[in-house]
PDB file of N, CA and C in Angstrom:
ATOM      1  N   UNK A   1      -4.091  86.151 -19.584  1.00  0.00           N
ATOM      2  CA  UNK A   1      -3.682  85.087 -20.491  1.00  0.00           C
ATOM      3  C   UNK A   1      -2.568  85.610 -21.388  1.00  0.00           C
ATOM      4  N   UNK A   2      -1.437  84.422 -21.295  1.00  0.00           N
ATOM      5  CA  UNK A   2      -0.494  85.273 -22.036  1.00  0.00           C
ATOM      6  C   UNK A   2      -0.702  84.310 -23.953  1.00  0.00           C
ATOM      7  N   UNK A   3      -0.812  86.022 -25.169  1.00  0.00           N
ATOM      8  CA  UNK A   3      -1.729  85.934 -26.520  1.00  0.00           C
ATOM      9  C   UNK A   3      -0.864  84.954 -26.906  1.00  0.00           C
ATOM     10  N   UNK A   4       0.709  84.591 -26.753  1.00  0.00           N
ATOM     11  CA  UNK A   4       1.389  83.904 -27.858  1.00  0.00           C
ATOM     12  C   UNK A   4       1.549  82.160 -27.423  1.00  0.00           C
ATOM     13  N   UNK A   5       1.015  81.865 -26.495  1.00  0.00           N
ATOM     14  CA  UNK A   5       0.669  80.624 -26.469  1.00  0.00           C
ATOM     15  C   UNK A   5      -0.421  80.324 -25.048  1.00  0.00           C
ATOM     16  N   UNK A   6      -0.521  79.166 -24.859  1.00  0.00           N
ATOM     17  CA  UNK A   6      -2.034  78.992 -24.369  1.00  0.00           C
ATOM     18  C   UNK A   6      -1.922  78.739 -23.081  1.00  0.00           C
ATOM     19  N   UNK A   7      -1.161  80.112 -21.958  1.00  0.00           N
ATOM     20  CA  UNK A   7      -0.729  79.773 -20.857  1.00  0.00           C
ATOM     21  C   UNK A   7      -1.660  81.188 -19.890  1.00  0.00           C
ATOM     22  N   UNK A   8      -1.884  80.657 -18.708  1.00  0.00           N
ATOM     23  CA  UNK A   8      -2.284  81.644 -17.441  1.00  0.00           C
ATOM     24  C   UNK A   8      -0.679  82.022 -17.117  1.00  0.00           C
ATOM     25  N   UNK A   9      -1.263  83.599 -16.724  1.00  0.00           N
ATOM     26  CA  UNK A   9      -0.048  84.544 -15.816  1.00  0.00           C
ATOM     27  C   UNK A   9      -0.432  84.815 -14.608  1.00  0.00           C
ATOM     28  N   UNK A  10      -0.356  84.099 -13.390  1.00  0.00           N
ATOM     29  CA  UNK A  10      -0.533  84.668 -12.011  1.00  0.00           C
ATOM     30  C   UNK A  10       0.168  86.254 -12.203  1.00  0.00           C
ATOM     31  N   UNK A  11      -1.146  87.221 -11.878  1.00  0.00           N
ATOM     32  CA  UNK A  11      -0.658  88.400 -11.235  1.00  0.00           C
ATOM     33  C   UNK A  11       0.471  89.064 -10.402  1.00  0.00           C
ATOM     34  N   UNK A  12       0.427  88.243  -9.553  1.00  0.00           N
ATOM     35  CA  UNK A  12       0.935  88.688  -8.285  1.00  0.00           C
ATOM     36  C   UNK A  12       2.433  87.877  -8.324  1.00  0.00           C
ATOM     37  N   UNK A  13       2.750  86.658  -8.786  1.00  0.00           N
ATOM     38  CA  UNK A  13       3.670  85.394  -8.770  1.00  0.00           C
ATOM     39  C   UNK A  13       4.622  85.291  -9.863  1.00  0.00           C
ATOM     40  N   UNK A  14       3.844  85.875 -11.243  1.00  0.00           N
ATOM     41  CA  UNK A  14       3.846  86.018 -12.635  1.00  0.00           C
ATOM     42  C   UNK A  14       3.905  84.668 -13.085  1.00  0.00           C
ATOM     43  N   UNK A  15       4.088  83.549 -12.277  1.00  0.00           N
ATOM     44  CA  UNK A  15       3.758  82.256 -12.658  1.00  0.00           C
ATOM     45  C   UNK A  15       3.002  81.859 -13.855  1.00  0.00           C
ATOM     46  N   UNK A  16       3.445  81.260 -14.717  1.00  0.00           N
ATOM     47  CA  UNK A  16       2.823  80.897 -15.981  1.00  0.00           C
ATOM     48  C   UNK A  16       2.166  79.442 -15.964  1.00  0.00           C
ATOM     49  N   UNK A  17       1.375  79.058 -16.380  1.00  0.00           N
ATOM     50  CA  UNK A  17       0.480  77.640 -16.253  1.00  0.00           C
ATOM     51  C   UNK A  17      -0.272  77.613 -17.574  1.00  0.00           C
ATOM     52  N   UNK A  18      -0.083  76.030 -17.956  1.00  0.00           N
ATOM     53  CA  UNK A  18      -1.338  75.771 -18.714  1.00  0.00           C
ATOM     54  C   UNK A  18      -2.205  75.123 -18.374  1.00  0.00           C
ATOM     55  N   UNK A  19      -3.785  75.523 -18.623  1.00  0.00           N
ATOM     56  CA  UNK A  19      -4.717  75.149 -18.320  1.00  0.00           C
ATOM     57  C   UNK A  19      -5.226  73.136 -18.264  1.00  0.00           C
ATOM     58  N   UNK A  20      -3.919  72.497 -19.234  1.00  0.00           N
ATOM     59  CA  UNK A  20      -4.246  71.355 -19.082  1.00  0.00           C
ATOM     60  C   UNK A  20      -2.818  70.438 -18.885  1.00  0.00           C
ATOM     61  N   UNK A  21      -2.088  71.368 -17.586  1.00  0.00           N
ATOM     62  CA  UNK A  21      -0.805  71.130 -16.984  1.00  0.00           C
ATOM     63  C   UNK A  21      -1.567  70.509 -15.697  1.00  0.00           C
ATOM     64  N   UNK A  22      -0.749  69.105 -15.578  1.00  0.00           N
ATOM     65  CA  UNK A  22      -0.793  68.137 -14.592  1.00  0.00           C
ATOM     66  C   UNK A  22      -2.159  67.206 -14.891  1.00  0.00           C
ATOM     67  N   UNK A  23      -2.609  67.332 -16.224  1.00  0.00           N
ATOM     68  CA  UNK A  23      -3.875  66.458 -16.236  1.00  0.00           C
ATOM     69  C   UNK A  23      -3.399  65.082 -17.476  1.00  0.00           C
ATOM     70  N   UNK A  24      -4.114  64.279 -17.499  1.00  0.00           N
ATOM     71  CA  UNK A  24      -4.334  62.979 -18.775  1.00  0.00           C
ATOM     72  C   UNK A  24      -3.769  63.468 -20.166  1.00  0.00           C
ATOM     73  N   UNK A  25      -4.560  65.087 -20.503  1.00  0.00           N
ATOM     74  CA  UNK A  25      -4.201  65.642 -21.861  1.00  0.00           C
ATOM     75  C   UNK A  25      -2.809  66.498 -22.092  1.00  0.00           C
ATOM     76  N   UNK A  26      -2.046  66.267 -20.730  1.00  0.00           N
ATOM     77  CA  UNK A  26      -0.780  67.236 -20.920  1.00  0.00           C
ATOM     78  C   UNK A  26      -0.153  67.093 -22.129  1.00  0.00           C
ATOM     79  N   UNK A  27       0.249  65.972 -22.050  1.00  0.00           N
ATOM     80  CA  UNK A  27       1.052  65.859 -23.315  1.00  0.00           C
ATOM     81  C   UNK A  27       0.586  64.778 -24.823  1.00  0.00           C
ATOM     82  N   UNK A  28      -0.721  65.633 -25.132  1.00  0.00           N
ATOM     83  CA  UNK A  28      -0.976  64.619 -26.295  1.00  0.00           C
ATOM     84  C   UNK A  28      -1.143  65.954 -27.209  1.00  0.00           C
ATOM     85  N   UNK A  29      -0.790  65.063 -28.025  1.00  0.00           N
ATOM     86  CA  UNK A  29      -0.906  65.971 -29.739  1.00  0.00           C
ATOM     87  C   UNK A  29      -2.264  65.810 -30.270  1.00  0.00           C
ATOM     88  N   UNK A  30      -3.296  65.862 -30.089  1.00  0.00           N
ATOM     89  CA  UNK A  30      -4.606  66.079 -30.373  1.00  0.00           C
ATOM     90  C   UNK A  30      -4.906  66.818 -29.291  1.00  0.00           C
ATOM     91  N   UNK A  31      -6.015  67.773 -30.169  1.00  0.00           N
ATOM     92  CA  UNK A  31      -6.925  68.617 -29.844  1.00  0.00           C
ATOM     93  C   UNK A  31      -7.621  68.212 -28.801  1.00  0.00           C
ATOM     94  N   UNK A  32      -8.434  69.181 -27.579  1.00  0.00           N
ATOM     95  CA  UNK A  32      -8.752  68.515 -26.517  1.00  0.00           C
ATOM     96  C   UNK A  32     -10.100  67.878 -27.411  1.00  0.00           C
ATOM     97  N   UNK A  33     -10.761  68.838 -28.071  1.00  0.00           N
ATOM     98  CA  UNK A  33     -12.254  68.663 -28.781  1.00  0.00           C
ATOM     99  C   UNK A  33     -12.116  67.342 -29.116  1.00  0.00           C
ATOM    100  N   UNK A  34     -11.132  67.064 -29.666  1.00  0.00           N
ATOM    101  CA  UNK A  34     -11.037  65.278 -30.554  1.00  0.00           C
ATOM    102  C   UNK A  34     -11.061  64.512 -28.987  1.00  0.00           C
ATOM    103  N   UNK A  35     -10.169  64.696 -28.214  1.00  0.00           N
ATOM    104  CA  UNK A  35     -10.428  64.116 -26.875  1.00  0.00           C
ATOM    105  C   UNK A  35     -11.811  63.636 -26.396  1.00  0.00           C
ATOM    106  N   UNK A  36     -12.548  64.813 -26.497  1.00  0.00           N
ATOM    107  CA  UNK A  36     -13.930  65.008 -25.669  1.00  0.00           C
ATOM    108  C   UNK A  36     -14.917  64.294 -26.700  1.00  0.00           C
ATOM    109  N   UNK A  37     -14.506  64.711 -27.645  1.00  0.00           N
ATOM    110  CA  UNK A  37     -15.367  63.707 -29.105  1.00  0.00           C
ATOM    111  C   UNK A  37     -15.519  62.226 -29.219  1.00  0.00           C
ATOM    112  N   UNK A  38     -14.324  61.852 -28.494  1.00  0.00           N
ATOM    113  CA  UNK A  38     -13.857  60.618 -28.277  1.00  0.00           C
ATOM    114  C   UNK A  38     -14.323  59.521 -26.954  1.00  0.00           C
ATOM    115  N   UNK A  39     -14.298  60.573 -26.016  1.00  0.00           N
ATOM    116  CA  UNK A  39     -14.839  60.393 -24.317  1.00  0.00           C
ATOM    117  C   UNK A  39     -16.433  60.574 -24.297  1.00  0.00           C
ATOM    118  N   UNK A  40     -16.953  61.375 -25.407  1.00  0.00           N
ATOM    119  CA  UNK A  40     -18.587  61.154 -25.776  1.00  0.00           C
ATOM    120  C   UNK A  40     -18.823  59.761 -26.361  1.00  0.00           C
ATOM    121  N   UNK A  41     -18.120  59.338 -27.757  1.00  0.00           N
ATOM    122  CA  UNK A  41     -18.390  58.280 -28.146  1.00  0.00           C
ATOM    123  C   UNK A  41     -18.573  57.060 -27.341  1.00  0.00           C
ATOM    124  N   UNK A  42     -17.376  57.291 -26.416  1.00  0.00           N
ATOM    125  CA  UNK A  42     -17.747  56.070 -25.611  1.00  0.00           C
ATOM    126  C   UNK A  42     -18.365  55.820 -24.716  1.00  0.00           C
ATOM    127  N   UNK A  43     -18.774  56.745 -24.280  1.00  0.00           N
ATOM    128  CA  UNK A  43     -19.880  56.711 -23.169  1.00  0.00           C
ATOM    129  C   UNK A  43     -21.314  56.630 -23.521  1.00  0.00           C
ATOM    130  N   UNK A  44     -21.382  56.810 -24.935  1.00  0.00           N
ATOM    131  CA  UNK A  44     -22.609  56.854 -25.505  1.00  0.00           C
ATOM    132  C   UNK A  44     -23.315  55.742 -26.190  1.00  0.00           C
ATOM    133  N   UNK A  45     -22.349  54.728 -26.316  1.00  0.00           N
ATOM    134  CA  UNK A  45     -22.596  53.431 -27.380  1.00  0.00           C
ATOM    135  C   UNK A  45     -23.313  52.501 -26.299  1.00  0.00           C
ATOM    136  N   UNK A  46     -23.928  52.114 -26.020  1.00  0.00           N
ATOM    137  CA  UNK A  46     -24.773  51.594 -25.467  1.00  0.00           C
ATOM    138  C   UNK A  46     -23.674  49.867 -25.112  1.00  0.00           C
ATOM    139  N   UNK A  47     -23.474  49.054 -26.085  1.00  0.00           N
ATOM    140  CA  UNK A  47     -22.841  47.808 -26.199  1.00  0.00           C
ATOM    141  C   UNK A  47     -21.390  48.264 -26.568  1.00  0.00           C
ATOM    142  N   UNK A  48     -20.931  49.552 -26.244  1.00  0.00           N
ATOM    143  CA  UNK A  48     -19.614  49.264 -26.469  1.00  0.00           C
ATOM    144  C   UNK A  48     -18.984  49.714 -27.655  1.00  0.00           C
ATOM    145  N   UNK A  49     -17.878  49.863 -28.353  1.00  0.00           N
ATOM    146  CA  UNK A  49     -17.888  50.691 -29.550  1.00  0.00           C
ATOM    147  C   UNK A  49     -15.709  50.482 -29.974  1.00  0.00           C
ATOM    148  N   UNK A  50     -15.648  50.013 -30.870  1.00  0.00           N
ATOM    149  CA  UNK A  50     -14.183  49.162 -31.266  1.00  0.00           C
ATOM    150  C   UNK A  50     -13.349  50.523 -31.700  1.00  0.00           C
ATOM    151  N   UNK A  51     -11.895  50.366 -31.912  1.00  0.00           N
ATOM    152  CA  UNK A  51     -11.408  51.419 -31.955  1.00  0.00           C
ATOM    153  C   UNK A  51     -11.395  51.270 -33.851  1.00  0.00           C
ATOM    154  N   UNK A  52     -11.480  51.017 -34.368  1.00  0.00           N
ATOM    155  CA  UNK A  52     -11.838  51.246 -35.801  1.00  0.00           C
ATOM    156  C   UNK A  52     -13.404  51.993 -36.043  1.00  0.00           C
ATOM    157  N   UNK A  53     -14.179  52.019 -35.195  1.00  0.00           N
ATOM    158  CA  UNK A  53     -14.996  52.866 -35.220  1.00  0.00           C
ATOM    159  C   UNK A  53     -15.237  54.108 -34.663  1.00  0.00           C
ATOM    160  N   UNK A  54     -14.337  54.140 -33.497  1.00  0.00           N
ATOM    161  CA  UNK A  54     -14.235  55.410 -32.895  1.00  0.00           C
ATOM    162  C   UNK A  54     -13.200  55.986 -34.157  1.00  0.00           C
ATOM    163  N   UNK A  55     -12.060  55.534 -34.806  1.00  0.00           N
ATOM    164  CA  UNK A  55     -11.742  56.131 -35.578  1.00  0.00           C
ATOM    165  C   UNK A  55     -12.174  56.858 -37.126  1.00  0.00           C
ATOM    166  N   UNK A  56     -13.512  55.900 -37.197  1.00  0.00           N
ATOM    167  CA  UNK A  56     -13.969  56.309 -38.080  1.00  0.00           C
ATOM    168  C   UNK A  56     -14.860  57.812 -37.965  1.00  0.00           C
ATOM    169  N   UNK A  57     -15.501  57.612 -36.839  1.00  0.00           N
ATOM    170  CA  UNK A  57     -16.299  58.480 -36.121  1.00  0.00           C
ATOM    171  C   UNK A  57     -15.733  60.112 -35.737  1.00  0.00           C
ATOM    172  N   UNK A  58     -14.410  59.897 -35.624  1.00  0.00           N
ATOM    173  CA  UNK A  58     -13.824  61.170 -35.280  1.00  0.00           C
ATOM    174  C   UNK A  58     -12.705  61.415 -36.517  1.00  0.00           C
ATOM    175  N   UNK A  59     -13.139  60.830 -37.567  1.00  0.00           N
ATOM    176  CA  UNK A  59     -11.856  60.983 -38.647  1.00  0.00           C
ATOM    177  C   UNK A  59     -10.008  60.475 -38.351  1.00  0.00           C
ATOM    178  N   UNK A  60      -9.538  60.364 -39.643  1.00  0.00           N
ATOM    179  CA  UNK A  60      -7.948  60.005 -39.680  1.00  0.00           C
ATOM    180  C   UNK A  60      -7.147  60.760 -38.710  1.00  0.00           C
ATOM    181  N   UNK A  61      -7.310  62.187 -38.424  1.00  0.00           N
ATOM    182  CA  UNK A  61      -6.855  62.461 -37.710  1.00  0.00           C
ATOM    183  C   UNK A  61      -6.225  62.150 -36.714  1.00  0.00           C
ATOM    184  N   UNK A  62      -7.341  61.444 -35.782  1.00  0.00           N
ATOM    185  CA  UNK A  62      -7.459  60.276 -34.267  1.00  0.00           C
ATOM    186  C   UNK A  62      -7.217  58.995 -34.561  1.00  0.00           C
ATOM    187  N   UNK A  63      -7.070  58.550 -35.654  1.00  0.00           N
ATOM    188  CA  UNK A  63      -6.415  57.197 -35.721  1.00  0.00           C
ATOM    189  C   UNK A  63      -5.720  56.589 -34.575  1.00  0.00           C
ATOM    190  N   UNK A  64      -4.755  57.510 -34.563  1.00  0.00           N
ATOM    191  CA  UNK A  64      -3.493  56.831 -33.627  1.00  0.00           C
ATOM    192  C   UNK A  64      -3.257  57.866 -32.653  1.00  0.00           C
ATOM    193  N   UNK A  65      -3.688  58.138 -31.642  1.00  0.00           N
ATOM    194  CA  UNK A  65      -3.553  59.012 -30.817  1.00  0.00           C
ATOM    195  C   UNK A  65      -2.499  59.151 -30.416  1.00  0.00           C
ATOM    196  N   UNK A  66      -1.765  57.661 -29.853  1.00  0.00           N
ATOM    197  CA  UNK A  66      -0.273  57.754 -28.835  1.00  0.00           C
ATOM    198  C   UNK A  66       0.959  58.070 -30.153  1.00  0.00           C
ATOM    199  N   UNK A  67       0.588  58.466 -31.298  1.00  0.00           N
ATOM    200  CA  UNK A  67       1.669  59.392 -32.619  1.00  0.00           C
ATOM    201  C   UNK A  67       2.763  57.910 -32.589  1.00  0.00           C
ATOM    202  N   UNK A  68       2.604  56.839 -32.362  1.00  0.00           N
ATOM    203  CA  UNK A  68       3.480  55.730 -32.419  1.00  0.00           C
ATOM    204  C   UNK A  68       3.627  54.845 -33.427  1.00  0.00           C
ATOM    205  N   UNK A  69       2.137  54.507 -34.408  1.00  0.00           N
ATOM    206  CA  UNK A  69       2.327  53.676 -35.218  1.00  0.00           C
ATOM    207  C   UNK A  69       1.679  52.428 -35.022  1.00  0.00           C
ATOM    208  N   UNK A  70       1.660  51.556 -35.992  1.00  0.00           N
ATOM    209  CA  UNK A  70       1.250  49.826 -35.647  1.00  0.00           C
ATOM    210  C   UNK A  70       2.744  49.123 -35.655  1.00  0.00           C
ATOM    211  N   UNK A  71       3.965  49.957 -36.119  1.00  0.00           N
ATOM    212  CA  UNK A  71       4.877  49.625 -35.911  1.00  0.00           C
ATOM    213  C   UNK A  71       5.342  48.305 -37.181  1.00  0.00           C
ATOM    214  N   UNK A  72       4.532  48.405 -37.718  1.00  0.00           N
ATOM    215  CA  UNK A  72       4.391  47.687 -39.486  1.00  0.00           C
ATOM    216  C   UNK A  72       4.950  48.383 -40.605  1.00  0.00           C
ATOM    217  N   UNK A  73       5.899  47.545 -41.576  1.00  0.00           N
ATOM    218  CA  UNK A  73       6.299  48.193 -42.341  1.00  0.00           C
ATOM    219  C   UNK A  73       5.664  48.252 -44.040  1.00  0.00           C
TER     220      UNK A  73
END
């Protein structure tokens, strides 16, 4: 593992990779944990669960995942 950021070094290739290169979480600015925090909530609510409550549930942080806005001034 190379220490100064969060990438695999093939040995043999020296190929560098990150562990969540080519997946859903490549390119989001939250933490995977808030991800998985998030992918629990909803699988867990029995009737379902609104995004003002998942936001409440995982803090301001996760508000706005896609970093875009309501686009309101």
């Amino acid at each position: 593992m190379v220490t100064t950021r969060d990438l695999f070094q093939c040995t043999t290739c020296r190929r560098q990779t990150s562990p969540i290169a080519g997946t859903i979480f490549a390119s989001t600015k939250l933490p995977l944990h808030t991800w998985f925090r998030a992918i629990y909530h909803l699988t867990q609510s029995k009737q379902g669960i609104s995004s003002i409550e998942l936001g409440r549930r995982l803090g301001e942080a996760a508000q706005d995942p896609m970093g875009v806005g309501s686009g309101r001034s």
